[in-house]
N, C-alpha and C. Protein backbone atom coordinates (compact mmCIF):
# COMPACT_ATOMS: atom_id res chain seq x y z
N UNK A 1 13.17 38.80 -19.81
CA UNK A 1 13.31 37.74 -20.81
C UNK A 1 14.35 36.73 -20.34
N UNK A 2 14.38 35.69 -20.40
CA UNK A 2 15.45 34.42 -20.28
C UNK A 2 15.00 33.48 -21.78
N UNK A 3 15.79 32.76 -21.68
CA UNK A 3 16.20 31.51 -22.95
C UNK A 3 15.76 30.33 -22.27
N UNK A 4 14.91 29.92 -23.05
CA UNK A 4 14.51 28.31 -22.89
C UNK A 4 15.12 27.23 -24.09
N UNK A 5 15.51 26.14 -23.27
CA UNK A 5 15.65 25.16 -24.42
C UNK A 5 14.69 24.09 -24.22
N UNK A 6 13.83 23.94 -25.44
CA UNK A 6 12.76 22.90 -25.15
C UNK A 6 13.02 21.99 -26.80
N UNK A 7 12.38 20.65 -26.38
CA UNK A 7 12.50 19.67 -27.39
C UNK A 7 10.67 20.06 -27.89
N UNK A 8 10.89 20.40 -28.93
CA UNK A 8 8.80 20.34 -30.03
C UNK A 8 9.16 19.60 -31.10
N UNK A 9 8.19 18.54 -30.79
CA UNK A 9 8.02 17.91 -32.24
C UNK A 9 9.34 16.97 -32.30
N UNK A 10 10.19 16.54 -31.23
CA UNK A 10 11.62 15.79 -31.67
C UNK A 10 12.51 17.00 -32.17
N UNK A 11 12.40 18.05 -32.28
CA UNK A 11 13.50 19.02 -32.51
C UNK A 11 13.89 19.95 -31.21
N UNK A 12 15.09 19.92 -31.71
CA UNK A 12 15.59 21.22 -30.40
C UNK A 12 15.28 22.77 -30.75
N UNK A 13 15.01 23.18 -30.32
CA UNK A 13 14.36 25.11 -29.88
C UNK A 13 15.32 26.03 -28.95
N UNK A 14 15.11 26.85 -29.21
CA UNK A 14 15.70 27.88 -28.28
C UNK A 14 14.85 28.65 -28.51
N UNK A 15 14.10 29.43 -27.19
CA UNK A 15 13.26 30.86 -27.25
C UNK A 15 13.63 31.69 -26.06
N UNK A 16 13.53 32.60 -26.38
CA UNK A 16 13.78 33.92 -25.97
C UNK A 16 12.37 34.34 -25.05
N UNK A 17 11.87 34.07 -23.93
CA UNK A 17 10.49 34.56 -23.64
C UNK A 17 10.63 35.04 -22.72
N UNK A 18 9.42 35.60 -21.80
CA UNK A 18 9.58 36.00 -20.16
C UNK A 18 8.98 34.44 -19.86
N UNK A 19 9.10 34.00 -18.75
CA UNK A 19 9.44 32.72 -17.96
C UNK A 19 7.80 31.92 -17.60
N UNK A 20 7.24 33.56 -17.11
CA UNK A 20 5.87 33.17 -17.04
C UNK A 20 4.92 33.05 -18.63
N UNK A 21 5.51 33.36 -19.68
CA UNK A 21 4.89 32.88 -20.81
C UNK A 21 4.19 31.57 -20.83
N UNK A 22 2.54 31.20 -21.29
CA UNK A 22 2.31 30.31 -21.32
C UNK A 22 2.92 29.99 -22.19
N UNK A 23 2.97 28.37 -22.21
CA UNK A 23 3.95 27.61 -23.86
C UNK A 23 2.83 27.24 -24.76
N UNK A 24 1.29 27.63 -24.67
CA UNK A 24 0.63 28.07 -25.74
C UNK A 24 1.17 29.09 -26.49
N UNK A 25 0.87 30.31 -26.46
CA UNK A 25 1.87 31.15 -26.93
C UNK A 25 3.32 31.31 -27.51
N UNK A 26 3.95 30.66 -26.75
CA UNK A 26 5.16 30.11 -27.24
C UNK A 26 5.28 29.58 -28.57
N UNK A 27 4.38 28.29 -28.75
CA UNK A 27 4.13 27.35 -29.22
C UNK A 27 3.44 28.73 -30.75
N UNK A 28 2.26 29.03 -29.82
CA UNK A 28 1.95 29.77 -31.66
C UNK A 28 2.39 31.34 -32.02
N UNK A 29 2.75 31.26 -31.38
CA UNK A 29 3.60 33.20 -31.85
C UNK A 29 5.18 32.97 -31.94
N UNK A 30 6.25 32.44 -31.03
CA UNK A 30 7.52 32.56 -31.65
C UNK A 30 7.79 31.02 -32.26
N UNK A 31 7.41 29.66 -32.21
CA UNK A 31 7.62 29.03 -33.17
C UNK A 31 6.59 28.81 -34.12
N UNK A 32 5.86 29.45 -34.39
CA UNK A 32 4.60 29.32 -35.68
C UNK A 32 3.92 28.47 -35.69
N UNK A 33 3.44 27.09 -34.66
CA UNK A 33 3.47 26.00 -34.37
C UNK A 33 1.24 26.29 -34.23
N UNK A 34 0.62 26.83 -35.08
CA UNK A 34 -0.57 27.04 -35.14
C UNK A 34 -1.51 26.43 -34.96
N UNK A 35 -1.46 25.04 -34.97
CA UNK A 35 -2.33 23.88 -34.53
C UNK A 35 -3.20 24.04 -33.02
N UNK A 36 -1.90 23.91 -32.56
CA UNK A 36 -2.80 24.08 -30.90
C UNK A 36 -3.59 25.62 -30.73
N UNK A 37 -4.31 25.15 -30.23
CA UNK A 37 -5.15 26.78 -30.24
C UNK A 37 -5.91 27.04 -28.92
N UNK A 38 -6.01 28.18 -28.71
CA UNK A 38 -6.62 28.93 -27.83
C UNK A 38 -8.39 28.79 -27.68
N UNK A 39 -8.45 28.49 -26.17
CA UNK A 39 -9.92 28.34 -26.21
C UNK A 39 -10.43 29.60 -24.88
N UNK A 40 -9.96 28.65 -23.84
CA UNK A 40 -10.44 29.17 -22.90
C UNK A 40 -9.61 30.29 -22.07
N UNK A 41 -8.29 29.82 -22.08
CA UNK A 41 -7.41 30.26 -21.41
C UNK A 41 -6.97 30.10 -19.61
N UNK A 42 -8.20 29.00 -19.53
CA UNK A 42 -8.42 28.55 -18.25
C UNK A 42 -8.01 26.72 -17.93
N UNK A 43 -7.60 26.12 -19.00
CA UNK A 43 -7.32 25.18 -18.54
C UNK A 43 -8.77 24.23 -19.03
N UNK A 44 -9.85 24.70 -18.83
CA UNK A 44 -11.33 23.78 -19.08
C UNK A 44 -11.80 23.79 -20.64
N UNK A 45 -10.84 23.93 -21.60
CA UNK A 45 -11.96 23.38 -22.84
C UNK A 45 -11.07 22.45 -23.35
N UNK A 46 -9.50 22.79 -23.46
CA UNK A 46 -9.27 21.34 -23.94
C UNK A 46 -8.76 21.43 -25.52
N UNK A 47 -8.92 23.00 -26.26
CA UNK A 47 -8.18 23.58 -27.27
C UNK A 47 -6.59 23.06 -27.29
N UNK A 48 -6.21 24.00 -26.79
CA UNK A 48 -4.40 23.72 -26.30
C UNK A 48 -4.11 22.59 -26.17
N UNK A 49 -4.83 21.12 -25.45
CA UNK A 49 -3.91 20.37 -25.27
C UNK A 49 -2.58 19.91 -26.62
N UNK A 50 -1.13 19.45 -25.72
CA UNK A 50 -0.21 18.87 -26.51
C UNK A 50 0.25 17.86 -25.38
N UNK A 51 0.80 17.23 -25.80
CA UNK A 51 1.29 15.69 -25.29
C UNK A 51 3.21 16.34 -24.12
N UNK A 52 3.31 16.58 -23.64
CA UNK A 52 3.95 16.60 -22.53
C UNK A 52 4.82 15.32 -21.77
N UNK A 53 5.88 14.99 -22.88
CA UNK A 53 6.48 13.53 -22.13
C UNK A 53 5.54 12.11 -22.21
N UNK A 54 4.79 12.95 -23.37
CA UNK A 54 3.66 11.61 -23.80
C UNK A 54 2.56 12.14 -23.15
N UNK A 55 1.94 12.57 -21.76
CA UNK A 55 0.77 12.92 -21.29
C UNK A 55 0.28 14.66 -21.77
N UNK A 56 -1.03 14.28 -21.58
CA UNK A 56 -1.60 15.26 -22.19
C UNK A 56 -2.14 16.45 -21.40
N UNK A 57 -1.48 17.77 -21.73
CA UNK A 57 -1.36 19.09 -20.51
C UNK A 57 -2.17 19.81 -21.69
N UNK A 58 -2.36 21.01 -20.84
CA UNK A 58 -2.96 22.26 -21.64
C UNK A 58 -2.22 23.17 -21.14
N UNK A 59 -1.61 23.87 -22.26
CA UNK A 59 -0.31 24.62 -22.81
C UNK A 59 -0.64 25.93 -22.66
N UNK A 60 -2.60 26.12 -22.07
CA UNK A 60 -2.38 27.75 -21.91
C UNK A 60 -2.13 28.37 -20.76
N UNK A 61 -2.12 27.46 -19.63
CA UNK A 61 -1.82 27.95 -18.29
C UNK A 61 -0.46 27.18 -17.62
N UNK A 62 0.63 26.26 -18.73
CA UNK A 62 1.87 25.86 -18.68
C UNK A 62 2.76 26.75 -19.01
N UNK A 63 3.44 27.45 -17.51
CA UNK A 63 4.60 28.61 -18.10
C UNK A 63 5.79 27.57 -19.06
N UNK A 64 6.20 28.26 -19.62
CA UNK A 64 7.24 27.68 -20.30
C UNK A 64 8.62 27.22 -19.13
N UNK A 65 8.40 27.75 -18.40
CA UNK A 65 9.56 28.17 -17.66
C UNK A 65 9.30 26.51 -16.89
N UNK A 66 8.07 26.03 -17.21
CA UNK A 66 8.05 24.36 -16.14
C UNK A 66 8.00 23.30 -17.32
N UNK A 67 8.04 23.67 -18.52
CA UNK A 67 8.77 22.61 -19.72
C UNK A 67 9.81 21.77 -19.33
N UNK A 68 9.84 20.77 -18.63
CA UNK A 68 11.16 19.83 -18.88
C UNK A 68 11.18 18.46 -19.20
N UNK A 69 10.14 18.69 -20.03
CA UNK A 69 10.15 17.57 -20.88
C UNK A 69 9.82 17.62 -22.31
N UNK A 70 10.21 16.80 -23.21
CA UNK A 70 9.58 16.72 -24.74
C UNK A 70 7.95 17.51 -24.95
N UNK A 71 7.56 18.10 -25.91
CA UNK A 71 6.40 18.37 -26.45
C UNK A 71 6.46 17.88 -27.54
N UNK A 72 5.11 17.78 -27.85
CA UNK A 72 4.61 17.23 -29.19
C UNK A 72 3.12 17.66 -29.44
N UNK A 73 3.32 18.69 -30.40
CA UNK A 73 1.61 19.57 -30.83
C UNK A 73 1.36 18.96 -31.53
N UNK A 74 0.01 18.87 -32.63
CA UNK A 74 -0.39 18.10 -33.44
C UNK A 74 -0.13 17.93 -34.51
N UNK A 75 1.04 18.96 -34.89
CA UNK A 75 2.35 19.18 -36.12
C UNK A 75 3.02 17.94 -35.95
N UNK A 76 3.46 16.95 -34.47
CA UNK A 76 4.36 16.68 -34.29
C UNK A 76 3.64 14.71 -34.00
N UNK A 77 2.48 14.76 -34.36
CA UNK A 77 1.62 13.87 -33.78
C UNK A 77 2.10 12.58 -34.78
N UNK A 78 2.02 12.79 -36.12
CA UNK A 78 2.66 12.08 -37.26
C UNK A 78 3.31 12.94 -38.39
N UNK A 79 4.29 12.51 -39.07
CA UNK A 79 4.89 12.88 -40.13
C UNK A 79 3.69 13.19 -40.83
N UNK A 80 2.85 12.52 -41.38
CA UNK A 80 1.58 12.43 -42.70
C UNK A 80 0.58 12.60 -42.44
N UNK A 81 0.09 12.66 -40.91
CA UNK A 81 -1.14 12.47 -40.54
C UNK A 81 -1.62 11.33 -40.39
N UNK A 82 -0.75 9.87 -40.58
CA UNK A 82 -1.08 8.56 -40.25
C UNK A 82 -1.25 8.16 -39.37
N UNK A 83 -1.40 8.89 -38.13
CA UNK A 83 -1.46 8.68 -36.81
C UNK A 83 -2.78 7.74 -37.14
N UNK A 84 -3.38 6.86 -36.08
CA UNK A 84 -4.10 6.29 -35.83
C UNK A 84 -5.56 7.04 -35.23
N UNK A 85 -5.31 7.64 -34.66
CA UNK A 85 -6.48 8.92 -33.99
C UNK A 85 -6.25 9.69 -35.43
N UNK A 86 -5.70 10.66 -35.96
CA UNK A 86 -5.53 11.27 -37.18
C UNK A 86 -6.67 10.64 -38.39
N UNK A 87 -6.52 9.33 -38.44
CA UNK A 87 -6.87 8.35 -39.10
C UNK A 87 -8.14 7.79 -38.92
N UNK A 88 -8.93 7.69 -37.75
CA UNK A 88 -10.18 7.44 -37.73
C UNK A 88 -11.14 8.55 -37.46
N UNK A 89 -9.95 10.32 -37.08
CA UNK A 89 -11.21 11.56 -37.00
C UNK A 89 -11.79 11.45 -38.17
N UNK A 90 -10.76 11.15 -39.35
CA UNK A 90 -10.88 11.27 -40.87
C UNK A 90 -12.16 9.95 -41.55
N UNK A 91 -12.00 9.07 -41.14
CA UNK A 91 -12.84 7.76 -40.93
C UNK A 91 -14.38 8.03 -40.48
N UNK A 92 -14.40 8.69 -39.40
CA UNK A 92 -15.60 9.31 -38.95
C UNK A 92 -16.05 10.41 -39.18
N UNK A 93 -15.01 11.39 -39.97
CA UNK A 93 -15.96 12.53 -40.27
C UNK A 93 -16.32 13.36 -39.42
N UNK A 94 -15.43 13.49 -38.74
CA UNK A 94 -15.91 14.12 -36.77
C UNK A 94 -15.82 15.27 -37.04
N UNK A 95 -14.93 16.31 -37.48
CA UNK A 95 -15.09 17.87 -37.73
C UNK A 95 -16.15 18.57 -37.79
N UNK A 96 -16.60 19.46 -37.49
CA UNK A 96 -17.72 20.45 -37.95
C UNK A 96 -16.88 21.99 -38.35
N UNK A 97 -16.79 22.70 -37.31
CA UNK A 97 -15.77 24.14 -37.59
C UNK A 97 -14.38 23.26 -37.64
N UNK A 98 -14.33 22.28 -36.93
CA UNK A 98 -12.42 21.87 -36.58
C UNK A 98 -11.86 22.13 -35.24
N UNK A 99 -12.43 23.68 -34.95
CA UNK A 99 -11.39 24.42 -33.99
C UNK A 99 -10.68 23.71 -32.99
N UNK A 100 -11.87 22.86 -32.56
CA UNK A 100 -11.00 22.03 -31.20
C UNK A 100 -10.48 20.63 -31.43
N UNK A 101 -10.60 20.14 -32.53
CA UNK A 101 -10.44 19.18 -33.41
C UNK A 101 -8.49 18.61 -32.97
N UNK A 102 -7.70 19.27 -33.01
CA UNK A 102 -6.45 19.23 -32.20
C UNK A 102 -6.43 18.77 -30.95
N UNK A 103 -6.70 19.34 -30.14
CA UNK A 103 -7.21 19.50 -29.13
C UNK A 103 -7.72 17.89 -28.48
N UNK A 104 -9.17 17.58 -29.10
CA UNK A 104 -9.16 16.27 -29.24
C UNK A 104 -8.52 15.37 -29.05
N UNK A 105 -8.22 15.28 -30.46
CA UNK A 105 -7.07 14.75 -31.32
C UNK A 105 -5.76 14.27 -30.32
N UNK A 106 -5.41 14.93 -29.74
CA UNK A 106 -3.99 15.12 -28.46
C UNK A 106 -4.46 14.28 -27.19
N UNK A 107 -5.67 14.72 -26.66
CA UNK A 107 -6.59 13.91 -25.85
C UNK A 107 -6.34 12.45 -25.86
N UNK A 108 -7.19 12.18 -26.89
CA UNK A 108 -7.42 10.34 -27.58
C UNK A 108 -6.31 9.87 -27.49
N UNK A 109 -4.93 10.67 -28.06
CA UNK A 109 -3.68 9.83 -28.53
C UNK A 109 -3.40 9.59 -26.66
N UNK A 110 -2.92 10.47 -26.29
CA UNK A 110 -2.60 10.25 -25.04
C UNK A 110 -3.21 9.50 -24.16
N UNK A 111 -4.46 9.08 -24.21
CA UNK A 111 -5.61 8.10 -23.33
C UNK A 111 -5.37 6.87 -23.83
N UNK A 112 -5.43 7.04 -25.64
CA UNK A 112 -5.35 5.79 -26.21
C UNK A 112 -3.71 5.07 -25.49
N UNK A 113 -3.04 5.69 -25.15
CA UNK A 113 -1.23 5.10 -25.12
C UNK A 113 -1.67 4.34 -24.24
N UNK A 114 -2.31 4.94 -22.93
CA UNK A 114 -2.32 4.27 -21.47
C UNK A 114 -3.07 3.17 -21.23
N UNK A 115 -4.28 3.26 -22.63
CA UNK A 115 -5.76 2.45 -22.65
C UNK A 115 -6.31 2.14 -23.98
N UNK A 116 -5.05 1.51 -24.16
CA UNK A 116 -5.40 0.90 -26.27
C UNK A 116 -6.20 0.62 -26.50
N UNK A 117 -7.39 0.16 -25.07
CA UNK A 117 -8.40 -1.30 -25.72
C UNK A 117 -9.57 -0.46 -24.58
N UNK A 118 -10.26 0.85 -24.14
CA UNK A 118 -11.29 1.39 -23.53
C UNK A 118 -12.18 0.88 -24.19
N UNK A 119 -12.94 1.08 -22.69
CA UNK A 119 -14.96 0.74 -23.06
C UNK A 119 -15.50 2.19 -23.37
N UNK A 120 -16.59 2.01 -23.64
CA UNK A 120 -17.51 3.02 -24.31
C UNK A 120 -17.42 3.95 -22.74
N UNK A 121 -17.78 3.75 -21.54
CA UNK A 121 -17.53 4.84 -20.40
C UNK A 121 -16.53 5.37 -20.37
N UNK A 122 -15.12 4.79 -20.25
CA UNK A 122 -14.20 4.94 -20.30
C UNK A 122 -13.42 5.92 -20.97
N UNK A 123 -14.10 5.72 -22.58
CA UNK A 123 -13.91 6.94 -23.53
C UNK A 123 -14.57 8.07 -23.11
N UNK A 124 -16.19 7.76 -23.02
CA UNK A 124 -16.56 9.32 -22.10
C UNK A 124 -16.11 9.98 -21.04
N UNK A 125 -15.38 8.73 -20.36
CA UNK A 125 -14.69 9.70 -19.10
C UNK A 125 -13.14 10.73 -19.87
N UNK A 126 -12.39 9.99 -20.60
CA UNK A 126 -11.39 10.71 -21.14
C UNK A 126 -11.50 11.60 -21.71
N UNK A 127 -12.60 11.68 -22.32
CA UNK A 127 -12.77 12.53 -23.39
C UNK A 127 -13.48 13.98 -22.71
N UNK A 128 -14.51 13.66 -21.76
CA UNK A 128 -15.11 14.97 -20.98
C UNK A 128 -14.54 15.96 -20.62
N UNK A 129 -13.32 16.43 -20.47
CA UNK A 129 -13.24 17.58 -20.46
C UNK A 129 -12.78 18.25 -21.58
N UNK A 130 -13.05 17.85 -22.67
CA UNK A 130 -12.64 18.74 -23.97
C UNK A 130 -14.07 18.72 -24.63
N UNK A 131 -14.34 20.65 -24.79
CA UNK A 131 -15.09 21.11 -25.17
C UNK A 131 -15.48 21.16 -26.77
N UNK A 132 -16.33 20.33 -27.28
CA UNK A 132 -16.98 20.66 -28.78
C UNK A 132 -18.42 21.80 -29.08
N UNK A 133 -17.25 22.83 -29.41
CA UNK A 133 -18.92 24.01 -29.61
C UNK A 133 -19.90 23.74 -30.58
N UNK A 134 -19.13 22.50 -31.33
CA UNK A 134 -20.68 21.75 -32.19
C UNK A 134 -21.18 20.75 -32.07
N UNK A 135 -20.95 20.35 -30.37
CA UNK A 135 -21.68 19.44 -30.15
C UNK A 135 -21.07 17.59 -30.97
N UNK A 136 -20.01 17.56 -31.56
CA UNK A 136 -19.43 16.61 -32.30
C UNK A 136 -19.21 15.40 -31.30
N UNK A 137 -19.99 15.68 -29.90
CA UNK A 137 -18.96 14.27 -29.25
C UNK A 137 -19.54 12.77 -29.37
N UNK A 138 -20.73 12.65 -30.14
CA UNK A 138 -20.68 11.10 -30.50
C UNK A 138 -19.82 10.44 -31.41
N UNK A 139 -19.26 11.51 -32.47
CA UNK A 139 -18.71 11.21 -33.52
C UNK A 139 -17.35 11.33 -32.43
N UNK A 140 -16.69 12.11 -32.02
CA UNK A 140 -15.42 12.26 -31.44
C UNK A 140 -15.23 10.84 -30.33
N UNK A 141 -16.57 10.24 -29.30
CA UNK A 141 -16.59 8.76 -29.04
C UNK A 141 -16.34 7.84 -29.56
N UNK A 142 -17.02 7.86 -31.17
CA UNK A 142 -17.05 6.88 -32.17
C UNK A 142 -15.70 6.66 -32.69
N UNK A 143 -15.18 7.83 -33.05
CA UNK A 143 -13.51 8.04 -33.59
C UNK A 143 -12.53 7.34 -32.82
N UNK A 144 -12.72 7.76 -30.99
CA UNK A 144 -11.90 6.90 -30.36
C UNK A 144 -11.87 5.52 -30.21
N UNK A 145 -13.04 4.99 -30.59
CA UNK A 145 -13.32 3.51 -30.18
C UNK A 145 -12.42 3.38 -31.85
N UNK A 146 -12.93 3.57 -32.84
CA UNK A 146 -12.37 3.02 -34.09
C UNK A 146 -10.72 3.34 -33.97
N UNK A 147 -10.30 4.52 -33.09
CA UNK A 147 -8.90 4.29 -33.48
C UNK A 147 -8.41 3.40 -32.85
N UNK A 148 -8.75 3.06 -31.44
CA UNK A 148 -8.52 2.06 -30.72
C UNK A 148 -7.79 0.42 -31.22
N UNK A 149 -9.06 0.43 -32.24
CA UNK A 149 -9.16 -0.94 -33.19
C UNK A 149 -8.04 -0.72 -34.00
N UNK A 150 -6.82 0.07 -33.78
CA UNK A 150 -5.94 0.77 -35.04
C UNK A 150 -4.92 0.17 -34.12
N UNK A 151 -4.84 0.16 -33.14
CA UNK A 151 -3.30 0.90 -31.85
C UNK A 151 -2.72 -0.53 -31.70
């Protein structure tokens, strides 16, 4: 076990973990932080992502122990949920189960920072590697272009 100090959400943390802990885990077993979620465990669906110094990592194959920068899960995305991506999943109606709906969600914001104003490819390219097991990705396209029009 060693002590990490990591910034989630704009707050300071201290955890107690073994080093190779992913900071998925981290994230939902010692700070309760339940949003981000478990898909694959491989890095390819795109569950886990959280924003990483603003860019967007997947937290299940990130030891904690290579955290040195800010996180921000989807607890931490807006105070209210006013986020702009937050704001047009809701607009579009994109959910089906949800599960990867975070996940997403973390995706867009982070693409949207770099690329306020994407074309319709553009969004499909960002968006392709996060997995929808219901098939939601016209609506999850549609969402990004409308939050876009937000940013």
């Amino acid at each position: 076990m060693a002590s990490f100090k990591l910034t989630i959400n704009g707050k300071q943390q201290q955890v107690d973990v073994d080093a190779d802990t992913p900071l998925l885990w981290v994230l939902r077993d010692t700070l309760h932080l339940v949003g981000t979620k478990f898909g694959c465990g491989i890095a390819q669906c795109g569950a886990c992502t959280v924003h990483m110094n603003g860019a967007a990592v997947r937290s299940c194959i990130l030891p904690v122990s290579a955290v040195k920068a800010p996180i921000t899960t989807i607890e931490g995305l807006s105070a209210n949920g006013d986020h702009p991506v937050q704001q047009a999943w809701d607009e579009v109606d994109v959910p089906q189960c949800g599960y990867c709906q975070a996940g997403q969600m973390m995706t867009a914001a982070a693409f949207l920072k770099t690329n306020p104003h994407p074309t319709d490819e553009e969004i499909a390219s960002a968006m392709h590697g996060n997995i929808c097991r219901c098939g939601a990705y016209h609506r999850i396209r549609e969402a990004v272009k409308v939050a876009s029009k937000k940013i």
